[in-house]
N, C-alpha and C. Protein backbone atom coordinates (compact mmCIF):
# COMPACT_ATOMS: atom_id res chain seq x y z
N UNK A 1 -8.43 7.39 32.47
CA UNK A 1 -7.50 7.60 31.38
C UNK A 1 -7.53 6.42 30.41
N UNK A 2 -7.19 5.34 30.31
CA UNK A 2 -7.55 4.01 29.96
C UNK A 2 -8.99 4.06 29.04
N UNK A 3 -9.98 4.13 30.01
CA UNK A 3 -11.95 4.83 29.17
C UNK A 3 -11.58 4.94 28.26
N UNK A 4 -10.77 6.61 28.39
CA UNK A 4 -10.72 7.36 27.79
C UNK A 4 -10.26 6.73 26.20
N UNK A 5 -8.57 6.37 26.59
CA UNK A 5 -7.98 5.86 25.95
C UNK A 5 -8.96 4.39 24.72
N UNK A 6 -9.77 4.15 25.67
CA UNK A 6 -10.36 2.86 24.40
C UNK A 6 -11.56 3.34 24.11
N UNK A 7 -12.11 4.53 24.33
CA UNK A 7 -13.12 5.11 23.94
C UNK A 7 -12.88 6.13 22.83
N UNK A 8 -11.59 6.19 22.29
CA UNK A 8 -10.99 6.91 21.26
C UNK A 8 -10.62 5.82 20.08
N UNK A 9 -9.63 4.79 20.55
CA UNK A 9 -9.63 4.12 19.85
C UNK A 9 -10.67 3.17 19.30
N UNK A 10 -11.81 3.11 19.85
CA UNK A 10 -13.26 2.12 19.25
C UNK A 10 -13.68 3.93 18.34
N UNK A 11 -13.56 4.78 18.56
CA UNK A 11 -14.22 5.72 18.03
C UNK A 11 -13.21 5.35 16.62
N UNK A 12 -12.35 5.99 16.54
CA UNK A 12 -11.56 5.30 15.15
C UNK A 12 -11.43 4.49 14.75
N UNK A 13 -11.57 3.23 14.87
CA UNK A 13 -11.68 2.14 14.88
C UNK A 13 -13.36 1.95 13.67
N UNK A 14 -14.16 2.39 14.49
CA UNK A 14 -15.44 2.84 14.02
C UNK A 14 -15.32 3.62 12.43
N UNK A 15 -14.72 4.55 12.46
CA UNK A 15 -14.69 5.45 11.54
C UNK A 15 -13.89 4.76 10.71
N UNK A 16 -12.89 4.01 10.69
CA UNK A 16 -11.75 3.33 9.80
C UNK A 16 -12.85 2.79 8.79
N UNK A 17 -13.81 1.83 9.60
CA UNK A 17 -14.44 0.81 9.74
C UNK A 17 -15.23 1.57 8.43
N UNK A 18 -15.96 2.08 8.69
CA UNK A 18 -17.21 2.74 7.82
C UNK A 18 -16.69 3.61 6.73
N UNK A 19 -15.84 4.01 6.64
CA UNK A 19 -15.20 4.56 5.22
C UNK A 19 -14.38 3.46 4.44
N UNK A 20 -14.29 2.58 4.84
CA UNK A 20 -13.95 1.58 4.32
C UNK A 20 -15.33 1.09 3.07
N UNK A 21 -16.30 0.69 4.28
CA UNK A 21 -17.47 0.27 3.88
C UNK A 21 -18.10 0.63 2.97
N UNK A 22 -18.53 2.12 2.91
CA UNK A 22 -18.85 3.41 2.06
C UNK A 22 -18.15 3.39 0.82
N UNK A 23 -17.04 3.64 0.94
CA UNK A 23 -15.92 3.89 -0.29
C UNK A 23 -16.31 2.89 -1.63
N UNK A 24 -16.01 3.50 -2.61
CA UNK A 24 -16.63 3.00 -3.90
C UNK A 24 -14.81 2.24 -4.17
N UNK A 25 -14.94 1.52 -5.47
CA UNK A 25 -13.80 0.77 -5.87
C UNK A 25 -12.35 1.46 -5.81
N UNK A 26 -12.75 2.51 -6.44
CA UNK A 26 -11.49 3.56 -6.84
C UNK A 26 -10.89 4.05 -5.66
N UNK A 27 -11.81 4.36 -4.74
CA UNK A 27 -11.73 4.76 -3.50
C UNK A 27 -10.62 3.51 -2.84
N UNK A 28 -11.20 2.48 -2.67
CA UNK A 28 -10.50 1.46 -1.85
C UNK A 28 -9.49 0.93 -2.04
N UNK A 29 -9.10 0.86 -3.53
CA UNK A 29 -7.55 0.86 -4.07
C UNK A 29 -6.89 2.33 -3.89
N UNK A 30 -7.03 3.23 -3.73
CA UNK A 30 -5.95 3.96 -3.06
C UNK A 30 -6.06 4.40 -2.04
N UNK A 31 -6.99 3.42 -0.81
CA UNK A 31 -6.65 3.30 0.46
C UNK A 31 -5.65 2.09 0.58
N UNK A 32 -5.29 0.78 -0.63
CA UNK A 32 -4.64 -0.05 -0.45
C UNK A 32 -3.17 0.85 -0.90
N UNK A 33 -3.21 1.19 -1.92
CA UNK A 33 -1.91 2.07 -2.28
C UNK A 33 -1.34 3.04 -0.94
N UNK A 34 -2.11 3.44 -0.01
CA UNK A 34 -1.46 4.53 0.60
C UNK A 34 -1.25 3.88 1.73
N UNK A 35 -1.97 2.61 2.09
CA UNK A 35 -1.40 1.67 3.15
C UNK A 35 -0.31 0.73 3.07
N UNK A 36 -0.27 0.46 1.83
CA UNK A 36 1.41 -0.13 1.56
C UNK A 36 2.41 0.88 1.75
N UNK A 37 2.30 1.76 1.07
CA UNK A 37 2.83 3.62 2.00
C UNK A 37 3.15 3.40 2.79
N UNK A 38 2.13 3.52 3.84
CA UNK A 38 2.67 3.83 5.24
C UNK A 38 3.32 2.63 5.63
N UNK A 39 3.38 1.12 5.60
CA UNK A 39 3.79 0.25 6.10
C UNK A 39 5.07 0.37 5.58
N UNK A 40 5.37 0.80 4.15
CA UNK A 40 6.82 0.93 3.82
C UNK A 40 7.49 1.46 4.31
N UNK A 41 6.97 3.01 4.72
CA UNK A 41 7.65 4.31 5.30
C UNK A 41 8.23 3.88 7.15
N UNK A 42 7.43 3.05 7.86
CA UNK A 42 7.23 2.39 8.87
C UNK A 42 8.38 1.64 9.01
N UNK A 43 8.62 0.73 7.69
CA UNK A 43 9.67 -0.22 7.45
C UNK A 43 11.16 0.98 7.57
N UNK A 44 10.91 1.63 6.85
CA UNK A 44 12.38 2.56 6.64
C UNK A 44 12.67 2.99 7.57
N UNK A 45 11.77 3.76 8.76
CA UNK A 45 12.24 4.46 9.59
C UNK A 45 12.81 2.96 11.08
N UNK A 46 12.09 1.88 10.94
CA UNK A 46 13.20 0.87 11.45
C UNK A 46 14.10 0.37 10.77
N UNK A 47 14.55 0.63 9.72
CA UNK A 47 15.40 0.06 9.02
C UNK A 47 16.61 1.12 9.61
N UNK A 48 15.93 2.70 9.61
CA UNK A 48 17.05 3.32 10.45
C UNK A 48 17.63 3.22 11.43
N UNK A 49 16.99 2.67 12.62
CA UNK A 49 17.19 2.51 13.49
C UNK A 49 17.59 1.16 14.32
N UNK A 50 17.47 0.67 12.71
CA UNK A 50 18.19 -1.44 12.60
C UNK A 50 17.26 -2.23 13.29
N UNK A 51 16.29 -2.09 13.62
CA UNK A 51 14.78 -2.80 14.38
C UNK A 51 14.49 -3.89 13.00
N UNK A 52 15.25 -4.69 13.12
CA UNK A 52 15.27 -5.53 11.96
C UNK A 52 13.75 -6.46 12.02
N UNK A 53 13.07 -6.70 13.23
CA UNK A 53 11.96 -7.06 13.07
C UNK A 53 10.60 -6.48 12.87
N UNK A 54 11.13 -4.59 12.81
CA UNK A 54 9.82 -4.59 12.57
C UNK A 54 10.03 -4.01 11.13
N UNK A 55 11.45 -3.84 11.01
CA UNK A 55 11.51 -3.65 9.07
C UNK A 55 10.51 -5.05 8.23
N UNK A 56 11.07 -6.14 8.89
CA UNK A 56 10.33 -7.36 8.33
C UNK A 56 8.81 -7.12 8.16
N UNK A 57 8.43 -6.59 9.51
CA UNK A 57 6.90 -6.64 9.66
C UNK A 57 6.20 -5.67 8.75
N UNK A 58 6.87 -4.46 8.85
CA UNK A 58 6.09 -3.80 8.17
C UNK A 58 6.09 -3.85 6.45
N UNK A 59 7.61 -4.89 6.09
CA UNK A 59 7.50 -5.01 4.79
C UNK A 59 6.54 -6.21 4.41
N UNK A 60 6.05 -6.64 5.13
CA UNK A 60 5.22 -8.04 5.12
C UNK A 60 4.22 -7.46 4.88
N UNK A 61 3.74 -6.78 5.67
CA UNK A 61 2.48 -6.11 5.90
C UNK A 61 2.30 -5.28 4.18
N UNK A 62 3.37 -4.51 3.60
CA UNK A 62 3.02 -3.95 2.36
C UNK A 62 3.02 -4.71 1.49
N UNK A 63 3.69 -5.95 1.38
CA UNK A 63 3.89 -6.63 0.72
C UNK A 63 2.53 -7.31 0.37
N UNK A 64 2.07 -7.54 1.37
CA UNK A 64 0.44 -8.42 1.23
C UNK A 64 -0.82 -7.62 0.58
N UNK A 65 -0.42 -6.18 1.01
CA UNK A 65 -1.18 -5.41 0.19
C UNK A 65 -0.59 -5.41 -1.09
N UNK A 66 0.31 -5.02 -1.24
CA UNK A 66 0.64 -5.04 -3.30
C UNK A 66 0.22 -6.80 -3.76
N UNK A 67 0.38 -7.76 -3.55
CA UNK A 67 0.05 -8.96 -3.59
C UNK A 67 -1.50 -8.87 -3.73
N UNK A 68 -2.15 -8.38 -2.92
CA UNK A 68 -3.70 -8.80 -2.64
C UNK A 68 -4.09 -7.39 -4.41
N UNK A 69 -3.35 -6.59 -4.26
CA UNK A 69 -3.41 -5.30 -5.54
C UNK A 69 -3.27 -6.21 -6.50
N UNK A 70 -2.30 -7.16 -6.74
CA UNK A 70 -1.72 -7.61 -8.29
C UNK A 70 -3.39 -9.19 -8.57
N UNK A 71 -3.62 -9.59 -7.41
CA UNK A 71 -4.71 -10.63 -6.94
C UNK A 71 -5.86 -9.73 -7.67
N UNK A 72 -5.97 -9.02 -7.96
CA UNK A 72 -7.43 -7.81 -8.00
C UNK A 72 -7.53 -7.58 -9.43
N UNK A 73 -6.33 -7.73 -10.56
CA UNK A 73 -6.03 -7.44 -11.87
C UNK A 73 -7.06 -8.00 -12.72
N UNK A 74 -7.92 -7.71 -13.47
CA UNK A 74 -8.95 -8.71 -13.82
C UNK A 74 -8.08 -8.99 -15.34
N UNK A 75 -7.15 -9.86 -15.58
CA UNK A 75 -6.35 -9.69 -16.81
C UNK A 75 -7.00 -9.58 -18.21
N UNK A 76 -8.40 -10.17 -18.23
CA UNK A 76 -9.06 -10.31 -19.65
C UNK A 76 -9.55 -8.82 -20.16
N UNK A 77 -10.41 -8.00 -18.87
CA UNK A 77 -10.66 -7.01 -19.19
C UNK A 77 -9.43 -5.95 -19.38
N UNK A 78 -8.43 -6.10 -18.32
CA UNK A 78 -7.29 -5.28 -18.72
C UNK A 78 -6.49 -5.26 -19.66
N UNK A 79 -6.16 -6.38 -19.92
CA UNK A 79 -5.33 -6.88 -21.66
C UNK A 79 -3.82 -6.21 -20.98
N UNK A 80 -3.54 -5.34 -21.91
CA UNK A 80 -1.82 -4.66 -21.60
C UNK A 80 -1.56 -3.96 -20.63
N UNK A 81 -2.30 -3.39 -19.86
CA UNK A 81 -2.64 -2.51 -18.39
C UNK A 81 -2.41 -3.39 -17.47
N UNK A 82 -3.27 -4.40 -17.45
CA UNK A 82 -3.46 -5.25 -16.57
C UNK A 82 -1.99 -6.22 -16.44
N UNK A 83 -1.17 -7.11 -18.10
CA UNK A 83 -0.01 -7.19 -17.40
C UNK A 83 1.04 -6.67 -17.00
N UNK A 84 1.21 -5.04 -17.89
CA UNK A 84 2.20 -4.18 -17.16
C UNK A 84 1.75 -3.68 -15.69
N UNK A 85 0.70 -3.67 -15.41
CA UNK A 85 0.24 -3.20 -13.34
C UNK A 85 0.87 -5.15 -12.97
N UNK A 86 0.76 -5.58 -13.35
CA UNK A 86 1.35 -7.17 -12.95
C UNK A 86 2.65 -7.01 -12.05
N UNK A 87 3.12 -7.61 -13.90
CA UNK A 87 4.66 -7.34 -13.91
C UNK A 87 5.34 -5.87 -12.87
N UNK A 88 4.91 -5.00 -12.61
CA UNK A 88 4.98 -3.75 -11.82
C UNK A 88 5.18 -4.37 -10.25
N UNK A 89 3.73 -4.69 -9.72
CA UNK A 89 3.37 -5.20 -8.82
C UNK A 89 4.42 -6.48 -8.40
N UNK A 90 4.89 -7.33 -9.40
CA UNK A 90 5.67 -8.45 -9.10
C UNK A 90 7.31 -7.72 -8.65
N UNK A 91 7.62 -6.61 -9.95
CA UNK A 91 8.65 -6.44 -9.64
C UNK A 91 8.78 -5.74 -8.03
N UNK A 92 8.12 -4.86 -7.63
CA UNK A 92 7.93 -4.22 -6.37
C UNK A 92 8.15 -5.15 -5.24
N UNK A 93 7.38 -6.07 -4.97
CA UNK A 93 7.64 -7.34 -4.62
C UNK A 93 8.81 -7.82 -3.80
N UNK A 94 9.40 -8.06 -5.24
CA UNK A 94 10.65 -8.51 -5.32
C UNK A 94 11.67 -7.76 -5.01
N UNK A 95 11.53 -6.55 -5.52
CA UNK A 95 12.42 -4.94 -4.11
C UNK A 95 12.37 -5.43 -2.91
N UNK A 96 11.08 -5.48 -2.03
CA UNK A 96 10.64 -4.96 -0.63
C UNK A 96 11.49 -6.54 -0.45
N UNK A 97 11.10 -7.69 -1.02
CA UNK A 97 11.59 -8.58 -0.53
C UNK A 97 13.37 -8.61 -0.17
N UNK A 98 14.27 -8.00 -1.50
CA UNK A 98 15.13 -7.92 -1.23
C UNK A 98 15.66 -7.32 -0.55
N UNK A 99 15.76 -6.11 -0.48
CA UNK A 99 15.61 -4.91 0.55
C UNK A 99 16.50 -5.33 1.83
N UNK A 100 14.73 -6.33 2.05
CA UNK A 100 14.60 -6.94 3.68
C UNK A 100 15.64 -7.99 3.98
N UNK A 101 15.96 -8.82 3.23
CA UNK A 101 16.62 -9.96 3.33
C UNK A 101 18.24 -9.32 3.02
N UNK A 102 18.65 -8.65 1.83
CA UNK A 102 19.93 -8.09 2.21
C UNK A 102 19.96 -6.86 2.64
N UNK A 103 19.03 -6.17 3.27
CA UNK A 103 19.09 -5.18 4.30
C UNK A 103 20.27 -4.02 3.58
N UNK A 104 19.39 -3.83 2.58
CA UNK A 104 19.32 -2.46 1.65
C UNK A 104 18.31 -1.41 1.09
N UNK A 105 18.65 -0.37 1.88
CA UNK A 105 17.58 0.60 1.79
C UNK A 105 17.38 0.98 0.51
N UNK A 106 18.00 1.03 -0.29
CA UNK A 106 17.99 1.26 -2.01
C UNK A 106 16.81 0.79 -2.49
N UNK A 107 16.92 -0.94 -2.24
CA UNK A 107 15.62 -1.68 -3.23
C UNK A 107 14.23 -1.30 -2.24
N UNK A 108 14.33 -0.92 -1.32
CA UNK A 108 12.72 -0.71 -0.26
C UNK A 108 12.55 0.83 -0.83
N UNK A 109 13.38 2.11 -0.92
CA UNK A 109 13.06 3.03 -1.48
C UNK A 109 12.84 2.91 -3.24
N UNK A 110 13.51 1.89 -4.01
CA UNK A 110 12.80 1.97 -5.17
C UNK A 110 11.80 1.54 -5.63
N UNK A 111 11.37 0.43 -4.45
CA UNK A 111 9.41 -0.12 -4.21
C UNK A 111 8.34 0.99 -3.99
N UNK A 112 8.78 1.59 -2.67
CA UNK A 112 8.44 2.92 -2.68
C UNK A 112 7.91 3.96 -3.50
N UNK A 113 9.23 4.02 -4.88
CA UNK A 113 8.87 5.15 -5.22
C UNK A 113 8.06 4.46 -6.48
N UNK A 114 8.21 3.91 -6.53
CA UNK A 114 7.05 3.05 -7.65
C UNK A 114 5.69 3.12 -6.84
N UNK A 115 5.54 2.37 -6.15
CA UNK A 115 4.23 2.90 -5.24
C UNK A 115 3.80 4.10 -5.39
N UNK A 116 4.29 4.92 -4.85
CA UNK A 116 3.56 6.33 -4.71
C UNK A 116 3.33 6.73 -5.97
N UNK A 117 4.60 6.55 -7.48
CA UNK A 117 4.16 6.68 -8.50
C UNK A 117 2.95 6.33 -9.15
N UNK A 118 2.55 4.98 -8.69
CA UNK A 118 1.08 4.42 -9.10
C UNK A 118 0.39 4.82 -8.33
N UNK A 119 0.17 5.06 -7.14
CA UNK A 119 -1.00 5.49 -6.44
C UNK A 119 -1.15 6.86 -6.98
N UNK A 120 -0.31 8.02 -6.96
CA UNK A 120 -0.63 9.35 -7.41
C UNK A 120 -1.27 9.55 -9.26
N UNK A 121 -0.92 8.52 -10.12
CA UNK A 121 -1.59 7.92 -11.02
C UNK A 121 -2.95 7.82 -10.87
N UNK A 122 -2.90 6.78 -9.90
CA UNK A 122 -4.21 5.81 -9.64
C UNK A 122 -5.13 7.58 -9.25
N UNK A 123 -4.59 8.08 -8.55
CA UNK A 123 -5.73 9.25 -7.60
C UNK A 123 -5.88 10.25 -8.82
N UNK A 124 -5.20 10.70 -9.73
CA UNK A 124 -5.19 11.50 -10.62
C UNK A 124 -6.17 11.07 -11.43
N UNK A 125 -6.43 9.69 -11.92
CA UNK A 125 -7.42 9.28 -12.79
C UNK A 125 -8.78 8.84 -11.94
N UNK A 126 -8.67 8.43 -10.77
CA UNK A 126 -9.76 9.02 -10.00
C UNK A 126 -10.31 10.03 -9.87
N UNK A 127 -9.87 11.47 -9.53
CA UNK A 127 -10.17 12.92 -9.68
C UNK A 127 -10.46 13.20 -10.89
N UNK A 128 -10.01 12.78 -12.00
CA UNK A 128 -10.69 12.88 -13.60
C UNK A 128 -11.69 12.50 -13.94
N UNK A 129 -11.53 11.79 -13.36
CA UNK A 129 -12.83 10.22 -13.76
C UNK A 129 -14.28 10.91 -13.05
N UNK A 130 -14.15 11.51 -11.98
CA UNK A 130 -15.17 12.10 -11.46
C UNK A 130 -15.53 13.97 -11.95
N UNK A 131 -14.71 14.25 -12.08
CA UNK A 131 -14.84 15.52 -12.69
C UNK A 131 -15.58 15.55 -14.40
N UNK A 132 -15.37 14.42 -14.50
CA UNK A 132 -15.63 14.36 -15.62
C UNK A 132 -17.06 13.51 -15.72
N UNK A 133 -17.10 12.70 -14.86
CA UNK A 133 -18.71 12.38 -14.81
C UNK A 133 -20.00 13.35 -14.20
């Protein structure tokens, strides 16, 4: 059972691994968008249940992804895109952070919904972008 058990997880593990690898740019920013997602969503559902350390963790965890997202901005080529996704990214931030520290679900769901707002953005002009090439 155990085998079993780590012979599933190296199998995914594997596969994580290589679509990662594979994946073109566009691709890999909204695997970062949908993994701040889930770490948020992660955060909320201990936030329900007052698991105050792993609300922390998992807001840490999204947090480093929107951080490492706003790190990625190339500002010269972006010009006004680039500092409104900034400023976006900073303010989000500064939600998840508060959120966590005065332990209010309000500012972690309005990080949230900014997130998913940009990622479903981000995937929409991905799916264009290729339909159209």
């Amino acid at each position: 059972m155990i085998m079993a058990d780590l012979s599933k997880s190296s199998v995914q593990n594997s596969y994580q691994e290589n679509e990662i690898l594979t994946a073109g740019r566009e691709e890999l920013i909204l695997m970062l968008y949908n993994g701040a997602i889930k770490f948020i969503n992660h955060g909320l559902s201990a936030f329900d249940e007052k698991d105050w350390a792993a609300l922390g963790w998992n807001l840490v965890r999204a947090q480093k992804i929107v951080h490492y997202l706003d790190l990625c901005l190339d500002m010269d080529k972006g010009q006004e895109l680039a500092k409104n996704l900034d400023s976006l990214y900073h303010f989000i931030l500064r939600r998840l952070s508060q959120g966590n520290l005065e332990k209010k679900k309000k500012f972690i769901e309005e990080g949230l919904g900014l997130l998913r707002t940009m990622r479903d953005a981000w995937d929409d002009g991905v799916v264009k972008s290729k339909v159209l090439a």
